[in-house]
Structures are given as C-alpha cells and as structure tokens.
C-alpha atoms as a PDB file:
ATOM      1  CA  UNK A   1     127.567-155.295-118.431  1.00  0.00           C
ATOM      2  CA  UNK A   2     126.969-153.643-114.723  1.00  0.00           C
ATOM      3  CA  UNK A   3     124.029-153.609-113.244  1.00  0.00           C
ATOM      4  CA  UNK A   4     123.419-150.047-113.279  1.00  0.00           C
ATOM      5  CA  UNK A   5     124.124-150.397-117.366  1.00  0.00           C
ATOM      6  CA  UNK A   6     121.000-152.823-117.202  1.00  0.00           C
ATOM      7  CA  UNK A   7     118.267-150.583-115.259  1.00  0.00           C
ATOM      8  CA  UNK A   8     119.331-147.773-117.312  1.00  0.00           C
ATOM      9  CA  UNK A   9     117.197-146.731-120.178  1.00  0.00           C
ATOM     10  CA  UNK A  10     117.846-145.193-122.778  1.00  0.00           C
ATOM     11  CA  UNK A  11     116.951-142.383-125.014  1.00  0.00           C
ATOM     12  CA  UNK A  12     114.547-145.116-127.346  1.00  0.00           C
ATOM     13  CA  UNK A  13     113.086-146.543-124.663  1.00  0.00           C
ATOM     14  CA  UNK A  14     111.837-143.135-122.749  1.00  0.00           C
ATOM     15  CA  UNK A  15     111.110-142.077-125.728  1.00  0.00           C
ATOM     16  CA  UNK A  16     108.641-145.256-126.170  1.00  0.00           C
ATOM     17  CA  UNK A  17     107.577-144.520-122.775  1.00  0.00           C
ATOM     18  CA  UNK A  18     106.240-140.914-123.318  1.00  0.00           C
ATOM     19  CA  UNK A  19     104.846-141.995-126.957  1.00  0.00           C
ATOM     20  CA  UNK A  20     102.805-144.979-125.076  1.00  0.00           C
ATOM     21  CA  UNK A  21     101.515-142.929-122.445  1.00  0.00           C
ATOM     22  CA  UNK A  22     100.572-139.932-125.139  1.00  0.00           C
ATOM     23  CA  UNK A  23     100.180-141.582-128.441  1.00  0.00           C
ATOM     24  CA  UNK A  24     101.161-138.985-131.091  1.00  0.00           C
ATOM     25  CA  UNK A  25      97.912-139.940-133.402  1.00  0.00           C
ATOM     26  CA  UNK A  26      96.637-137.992-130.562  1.00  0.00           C
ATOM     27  CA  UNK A  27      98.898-134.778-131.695  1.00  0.00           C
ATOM     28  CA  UNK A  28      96.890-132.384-133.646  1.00  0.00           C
ATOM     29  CA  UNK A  29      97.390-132.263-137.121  1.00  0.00           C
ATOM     30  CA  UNK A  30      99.645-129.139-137.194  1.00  0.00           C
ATOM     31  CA  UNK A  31     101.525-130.016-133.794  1.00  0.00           C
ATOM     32  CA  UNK A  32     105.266-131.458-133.983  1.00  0.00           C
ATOM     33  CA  UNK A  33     105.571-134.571-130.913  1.00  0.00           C
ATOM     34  CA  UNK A  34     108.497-136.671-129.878  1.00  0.00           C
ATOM     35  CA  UNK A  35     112.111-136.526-130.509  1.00  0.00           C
ATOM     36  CA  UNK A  36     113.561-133.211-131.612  1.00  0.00           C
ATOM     37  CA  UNK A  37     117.429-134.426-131.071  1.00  0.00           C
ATOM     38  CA  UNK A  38     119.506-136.921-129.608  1.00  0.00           C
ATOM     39  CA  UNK A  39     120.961-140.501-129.656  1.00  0.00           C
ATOM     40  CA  UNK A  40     118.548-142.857-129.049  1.00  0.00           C
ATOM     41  CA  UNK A  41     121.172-145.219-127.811  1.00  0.00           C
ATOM     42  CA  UNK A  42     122.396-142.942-124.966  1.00  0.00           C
ATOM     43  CA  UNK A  43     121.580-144.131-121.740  1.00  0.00           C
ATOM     44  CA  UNK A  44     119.242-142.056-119.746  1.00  0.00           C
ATOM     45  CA  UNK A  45     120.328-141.492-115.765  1.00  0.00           C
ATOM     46  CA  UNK A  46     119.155-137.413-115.433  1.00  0.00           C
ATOM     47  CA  UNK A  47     115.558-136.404-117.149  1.00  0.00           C
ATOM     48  CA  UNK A  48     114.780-132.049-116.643  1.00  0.00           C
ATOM     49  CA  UNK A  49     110.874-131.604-117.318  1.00  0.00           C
ATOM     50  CA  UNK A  50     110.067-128.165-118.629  1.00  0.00           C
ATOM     51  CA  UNK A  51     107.209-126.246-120.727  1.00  0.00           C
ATOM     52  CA  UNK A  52     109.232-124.919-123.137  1.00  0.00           C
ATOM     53  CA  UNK A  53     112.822-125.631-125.106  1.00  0.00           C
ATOM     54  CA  UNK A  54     114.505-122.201-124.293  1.00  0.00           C
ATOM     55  CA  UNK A  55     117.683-121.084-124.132  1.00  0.00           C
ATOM     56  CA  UNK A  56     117.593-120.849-119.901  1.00  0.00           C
ATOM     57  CA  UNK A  57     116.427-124.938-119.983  1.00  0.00           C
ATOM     58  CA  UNK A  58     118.965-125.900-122.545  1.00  0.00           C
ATOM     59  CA  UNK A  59     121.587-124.332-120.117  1.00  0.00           C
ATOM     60  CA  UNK A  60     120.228-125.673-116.814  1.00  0.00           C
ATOM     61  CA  UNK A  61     120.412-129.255-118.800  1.00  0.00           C
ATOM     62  CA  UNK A  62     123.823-128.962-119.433  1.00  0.00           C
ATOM     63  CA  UNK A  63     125.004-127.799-116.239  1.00  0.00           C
ATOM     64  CA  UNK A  64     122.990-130.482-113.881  1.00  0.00           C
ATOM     65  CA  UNK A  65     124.164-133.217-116.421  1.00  0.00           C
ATOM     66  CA  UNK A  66     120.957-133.942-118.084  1.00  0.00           C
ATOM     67  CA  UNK A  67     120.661-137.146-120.340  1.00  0.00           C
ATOM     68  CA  UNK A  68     117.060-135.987-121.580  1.00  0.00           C
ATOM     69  CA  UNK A  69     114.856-132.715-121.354  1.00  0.00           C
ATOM     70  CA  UNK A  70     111.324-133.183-121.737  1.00  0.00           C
ATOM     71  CA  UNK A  71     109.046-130.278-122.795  1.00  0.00           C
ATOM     72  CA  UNK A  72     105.444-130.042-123.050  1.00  0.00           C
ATOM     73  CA  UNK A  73     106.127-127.202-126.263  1.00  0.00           C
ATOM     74  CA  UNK A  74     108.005-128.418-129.261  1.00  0.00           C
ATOM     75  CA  UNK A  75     111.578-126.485-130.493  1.00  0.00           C
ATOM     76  CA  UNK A  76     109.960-126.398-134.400  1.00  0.00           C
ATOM     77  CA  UNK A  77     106.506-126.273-134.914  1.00  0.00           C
ATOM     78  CA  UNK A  78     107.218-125.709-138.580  1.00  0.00           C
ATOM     79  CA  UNK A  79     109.822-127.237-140.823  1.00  0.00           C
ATOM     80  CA  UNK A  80     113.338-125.366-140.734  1.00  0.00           C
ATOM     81  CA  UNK A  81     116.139-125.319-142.826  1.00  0.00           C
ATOM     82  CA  UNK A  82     119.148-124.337-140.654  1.00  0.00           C
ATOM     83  CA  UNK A  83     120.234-124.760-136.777  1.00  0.00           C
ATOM     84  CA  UNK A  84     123.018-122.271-136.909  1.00  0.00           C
ATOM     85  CA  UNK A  85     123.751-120.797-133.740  1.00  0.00           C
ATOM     86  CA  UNK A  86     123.195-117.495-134.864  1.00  0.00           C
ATOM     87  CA  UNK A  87     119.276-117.917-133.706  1.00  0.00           C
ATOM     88  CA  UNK A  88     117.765-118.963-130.981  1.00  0.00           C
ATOM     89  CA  UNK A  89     116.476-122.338-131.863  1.00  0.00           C
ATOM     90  CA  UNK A  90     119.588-123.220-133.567  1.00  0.00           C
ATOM     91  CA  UNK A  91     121.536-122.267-129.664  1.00  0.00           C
ATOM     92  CA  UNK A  92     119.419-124.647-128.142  1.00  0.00           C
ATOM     93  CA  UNK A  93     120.259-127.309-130.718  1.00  0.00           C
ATOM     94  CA  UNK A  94     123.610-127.060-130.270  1.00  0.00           C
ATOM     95  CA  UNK A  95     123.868-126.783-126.804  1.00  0.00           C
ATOM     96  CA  UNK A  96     122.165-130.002-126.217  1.00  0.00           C
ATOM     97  CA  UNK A  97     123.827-132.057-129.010  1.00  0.00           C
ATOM     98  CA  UNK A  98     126.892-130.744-127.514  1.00  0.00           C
ATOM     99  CA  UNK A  99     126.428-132.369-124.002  1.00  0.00           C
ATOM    100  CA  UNK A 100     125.172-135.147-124.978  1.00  0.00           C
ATOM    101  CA  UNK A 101     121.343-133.936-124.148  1.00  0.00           C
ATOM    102  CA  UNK A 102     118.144-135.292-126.074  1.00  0.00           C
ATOM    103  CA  UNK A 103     115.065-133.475-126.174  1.00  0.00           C
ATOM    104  CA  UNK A 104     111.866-134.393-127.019  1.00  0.00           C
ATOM    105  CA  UNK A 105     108.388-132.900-126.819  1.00  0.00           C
ATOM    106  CA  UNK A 106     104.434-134.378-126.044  1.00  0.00           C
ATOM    107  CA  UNK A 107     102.278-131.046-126.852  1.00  0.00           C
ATOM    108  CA  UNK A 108      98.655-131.613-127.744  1.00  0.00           C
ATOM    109  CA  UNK A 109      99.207-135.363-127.597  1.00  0.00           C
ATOM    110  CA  UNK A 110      99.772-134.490-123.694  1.00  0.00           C
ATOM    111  CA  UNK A 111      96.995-132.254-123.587  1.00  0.00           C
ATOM    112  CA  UNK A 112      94.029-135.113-125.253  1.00  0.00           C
ATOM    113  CA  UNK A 113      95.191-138.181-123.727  1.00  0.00           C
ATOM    114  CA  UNK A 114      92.507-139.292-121.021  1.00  0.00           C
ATOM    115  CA  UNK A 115      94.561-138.239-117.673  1.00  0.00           C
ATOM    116  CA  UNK A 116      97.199-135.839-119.580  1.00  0.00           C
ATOM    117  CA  UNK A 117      97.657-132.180-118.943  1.00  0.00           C
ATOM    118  CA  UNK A 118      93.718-130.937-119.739  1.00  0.00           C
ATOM    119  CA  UNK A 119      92.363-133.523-116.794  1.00  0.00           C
ATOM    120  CA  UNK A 120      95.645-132.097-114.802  1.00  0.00           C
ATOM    121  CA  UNK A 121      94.429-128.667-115.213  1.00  0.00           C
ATOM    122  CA  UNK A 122      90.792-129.489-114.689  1.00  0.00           C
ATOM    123  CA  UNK A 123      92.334-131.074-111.039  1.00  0.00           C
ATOM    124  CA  UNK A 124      93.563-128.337-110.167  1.00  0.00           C
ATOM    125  CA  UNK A 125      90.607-125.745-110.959  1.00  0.00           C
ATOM    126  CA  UNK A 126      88.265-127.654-108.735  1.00  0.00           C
ATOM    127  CA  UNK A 127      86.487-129.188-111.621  1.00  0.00           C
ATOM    128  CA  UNK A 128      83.993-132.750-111.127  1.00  0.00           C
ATOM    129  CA  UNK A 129      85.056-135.839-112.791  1.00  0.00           C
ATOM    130  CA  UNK A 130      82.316-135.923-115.237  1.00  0.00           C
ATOM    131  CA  UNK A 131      83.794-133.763-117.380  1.00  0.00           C
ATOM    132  CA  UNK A 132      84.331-134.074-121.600  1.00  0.00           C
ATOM    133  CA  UNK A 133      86.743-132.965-124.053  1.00  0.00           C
ATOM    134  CA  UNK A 134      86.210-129.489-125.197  1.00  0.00           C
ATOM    135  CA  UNK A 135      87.145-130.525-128.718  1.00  0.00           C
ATOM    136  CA  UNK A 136      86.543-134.697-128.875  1.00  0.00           C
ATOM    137  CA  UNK A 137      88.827-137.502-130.637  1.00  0.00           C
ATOM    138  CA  UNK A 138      86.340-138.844-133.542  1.00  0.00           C
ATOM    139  CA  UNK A 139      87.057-142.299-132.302  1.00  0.00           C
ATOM    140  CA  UNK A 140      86.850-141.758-129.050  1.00  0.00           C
ATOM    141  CA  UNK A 141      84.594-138.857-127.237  1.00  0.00           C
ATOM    142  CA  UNK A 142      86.454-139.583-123.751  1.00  0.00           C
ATOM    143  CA  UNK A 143      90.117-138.381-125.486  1.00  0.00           C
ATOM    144  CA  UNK A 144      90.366-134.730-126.740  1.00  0.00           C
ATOM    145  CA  UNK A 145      91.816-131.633-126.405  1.00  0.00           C
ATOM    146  CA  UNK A 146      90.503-129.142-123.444  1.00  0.00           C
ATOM    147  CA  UNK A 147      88.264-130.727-121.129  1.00  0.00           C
ATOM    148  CA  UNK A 148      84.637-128.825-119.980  1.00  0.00           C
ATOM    149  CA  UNK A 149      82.655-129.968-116.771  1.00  0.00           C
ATOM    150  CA  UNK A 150      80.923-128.369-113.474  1.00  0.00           C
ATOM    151  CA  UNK A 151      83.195-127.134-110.572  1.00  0.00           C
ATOM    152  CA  UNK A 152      83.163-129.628-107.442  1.00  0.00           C
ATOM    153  CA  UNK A 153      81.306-126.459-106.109  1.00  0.00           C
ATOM    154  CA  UNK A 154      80.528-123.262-106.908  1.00  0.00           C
ATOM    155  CA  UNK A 155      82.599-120.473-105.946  1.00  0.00           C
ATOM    156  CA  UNK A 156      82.463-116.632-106.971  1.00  0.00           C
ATOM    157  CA  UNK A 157      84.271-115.584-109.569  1.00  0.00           C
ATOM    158  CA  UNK A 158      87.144-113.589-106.658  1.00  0.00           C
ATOM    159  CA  UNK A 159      87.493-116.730-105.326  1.00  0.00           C
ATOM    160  CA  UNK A 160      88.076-119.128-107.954  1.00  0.00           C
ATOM    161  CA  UNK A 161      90.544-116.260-109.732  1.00  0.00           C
ATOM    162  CA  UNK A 162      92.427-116.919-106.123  1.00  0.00           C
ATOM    163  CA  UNK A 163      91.835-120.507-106.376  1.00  0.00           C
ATOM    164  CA  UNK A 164      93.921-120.364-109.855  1.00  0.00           C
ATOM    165  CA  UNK A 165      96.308-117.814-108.491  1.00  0.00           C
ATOM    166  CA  UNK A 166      97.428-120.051-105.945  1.00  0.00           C
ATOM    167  CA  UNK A 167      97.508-123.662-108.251  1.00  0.00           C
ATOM    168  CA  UNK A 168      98.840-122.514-111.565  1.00  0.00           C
ATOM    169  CA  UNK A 169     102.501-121.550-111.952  1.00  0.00           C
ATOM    170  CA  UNK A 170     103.453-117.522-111.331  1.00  0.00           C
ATOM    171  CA  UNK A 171     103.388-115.590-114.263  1.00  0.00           C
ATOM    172  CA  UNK A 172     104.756-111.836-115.480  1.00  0.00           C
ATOM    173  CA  UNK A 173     100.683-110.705-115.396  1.00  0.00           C
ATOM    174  CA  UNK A 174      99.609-112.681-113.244  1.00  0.00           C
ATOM    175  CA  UNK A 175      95.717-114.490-113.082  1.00  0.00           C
ATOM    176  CA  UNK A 176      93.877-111.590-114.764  1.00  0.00           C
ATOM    177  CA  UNK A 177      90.033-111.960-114.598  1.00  0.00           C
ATOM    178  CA  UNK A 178      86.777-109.837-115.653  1.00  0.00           C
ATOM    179  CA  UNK A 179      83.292-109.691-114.147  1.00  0.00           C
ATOM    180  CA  UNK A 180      81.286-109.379-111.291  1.00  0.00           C
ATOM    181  CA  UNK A 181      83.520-110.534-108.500  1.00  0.00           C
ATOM    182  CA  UNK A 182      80.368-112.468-106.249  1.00  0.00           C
ATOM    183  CA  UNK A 183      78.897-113.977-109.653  1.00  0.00           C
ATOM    184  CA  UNK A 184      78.744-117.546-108.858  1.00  0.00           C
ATOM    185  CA  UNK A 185      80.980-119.217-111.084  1.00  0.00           C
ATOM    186  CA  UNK A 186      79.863-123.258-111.733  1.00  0.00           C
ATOM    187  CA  UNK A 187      81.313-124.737-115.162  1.00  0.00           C
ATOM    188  CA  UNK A 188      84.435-123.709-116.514  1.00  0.00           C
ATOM    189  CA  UNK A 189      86.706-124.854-119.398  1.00  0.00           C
ATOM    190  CA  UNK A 190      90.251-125.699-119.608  1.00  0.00           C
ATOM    191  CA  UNK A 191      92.671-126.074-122.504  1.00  0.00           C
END
C-alpha cells in the first residue's frame, strides 16, 4: 500500500465525516440526508460542493474527475421507483455511477447544527451572536432550524437589502425587498 493509498479517504469515511459534523437526527422528519449513490469503498482524492444535484453539477463532476459531490439539497426527497435516464433525476444518477462519482446530501441537518448553514447565513447578514433557532431541537434549544437575533447594528432597510446583495450568491431576480427604504431595520431572521 502507497502512501497516498493511506491518506486517502474514502467514500465511508467522508461520508462519516459530514454525518459527525451534521448528525442526521438533526434532519427534519420529511428531509432525505447522506448518501444518495456511490461505493463507499472508493477512495476519495476530488470532492465538488454544490447546492443542488443538477444535471450542470453532475457534468462538471465528471469532467474535473470528481470522486464525491456534496450538495446541501437532496436528488429524492420522496421515495422513487425508477432512475431511467429518460428524467432528469434518473440523468444525474447515471452520470455519476458512470464515472465513478458518489453523491451525498446534508439539507436541514446542515441548516440546525450549531455553526451549520443558518449561523453561516446569520454571519453574513450582520447578525449578533446571541442569536436562537427560529424553530428549536426539543433536546437542545441551542440546535434548530433558522436562527433569529439583533443585527450587530442597525441599518435601513436600502442598506441591509445591499448588504445581502453583495454577500449572498447572484440570483435570476435578484435581492428583492419591500418597505420604507430609511426604516431602521434591527432583528432579522434567517432560514
């Protein structure tokens, strides 16, 4: 065995990783987490990071020789009886397998875990550290989805729809807003 064959994880083991820092108890109860194909044995040299499992990320996985794509959004969300290529999901299935690709998902497992994608988001708005969970874990209030909490400072409303123009990633339509653009805007929610 080389030594690059030791350092190398594998599918399993990243797959541990992502499931010990977001535990899927955390998942919501209608929510589909962790591995959605692959060999668990494979080694694991190239990871791709994306939001969701479409047909663009499938392809830029294969072509950059991609061991593992990680999405925060799961393929299935609801059980499915057929992967044929003659849909979308099934494309994206197939691809992957194909080349050798896993893919796995943490969704709202992500979003509740203490320092997952709500506190990410609630970084990036501005907001204080004493914040909560919108919608608490029953055994723990400090875990949960969303988070809620006062604005390091206030800002009007023009600015902070600038602020999240700037931090959050481009979109088709944009950071739409509504309101009096000097109201001062001092607690905000995220999810």
């Amino acid at each position: 065995m080389t030594d690059q064959q030791l350092c190398t994880p594998t599918v399993g083991q990243v797959v541990a990783l992502v499931d010990g820092l977001y535990p899927p108890r955390l998942a919501e109860s209608w929510d589909s987490v962790g591995l959605i194909c692959g060999d668990v044995d494979a080694p694991v040299r190239r990871v791709l990071v994306a939001l969701d499992p479409v047909e663009a990320i499938a392809a830029e996985a294969v072509e950059g020789g991609v061991d593992l794509v990680l999405t925060h959004h799961p393929l299935f969300l609801r059980g499915t009886h057929s992967v044929a290529t003659d849909s979308t999901k099934g494309r994206v299935v197939h691809m992957l397998i194909r080349s050798g690709c896993a893919l796995m998902n943490a969704h709202t497992n992500a979003d509740a875990q203490t320092g997952g994608v709500a506190d990410t988001l609630a970084d990036l708005v501005g907001m204080a550290d004493d914040r909560r969970p919108l919608l608490p874990c029953e055994d723990d209030p400090h875990v949960g989805i969303g988070r809620v909490g006062e604005l390091r400072e206030p800002v009007s409303l023009r600015d902070f729809a600038a602020r999240l123009a700037r931090v959050l990633p481009a979109t088709p339509a944009g950071v739409t807003w509504g309101g009096h653009p000097q109201r001062l805007i001092r607690r905000v929610a995220v999810s």
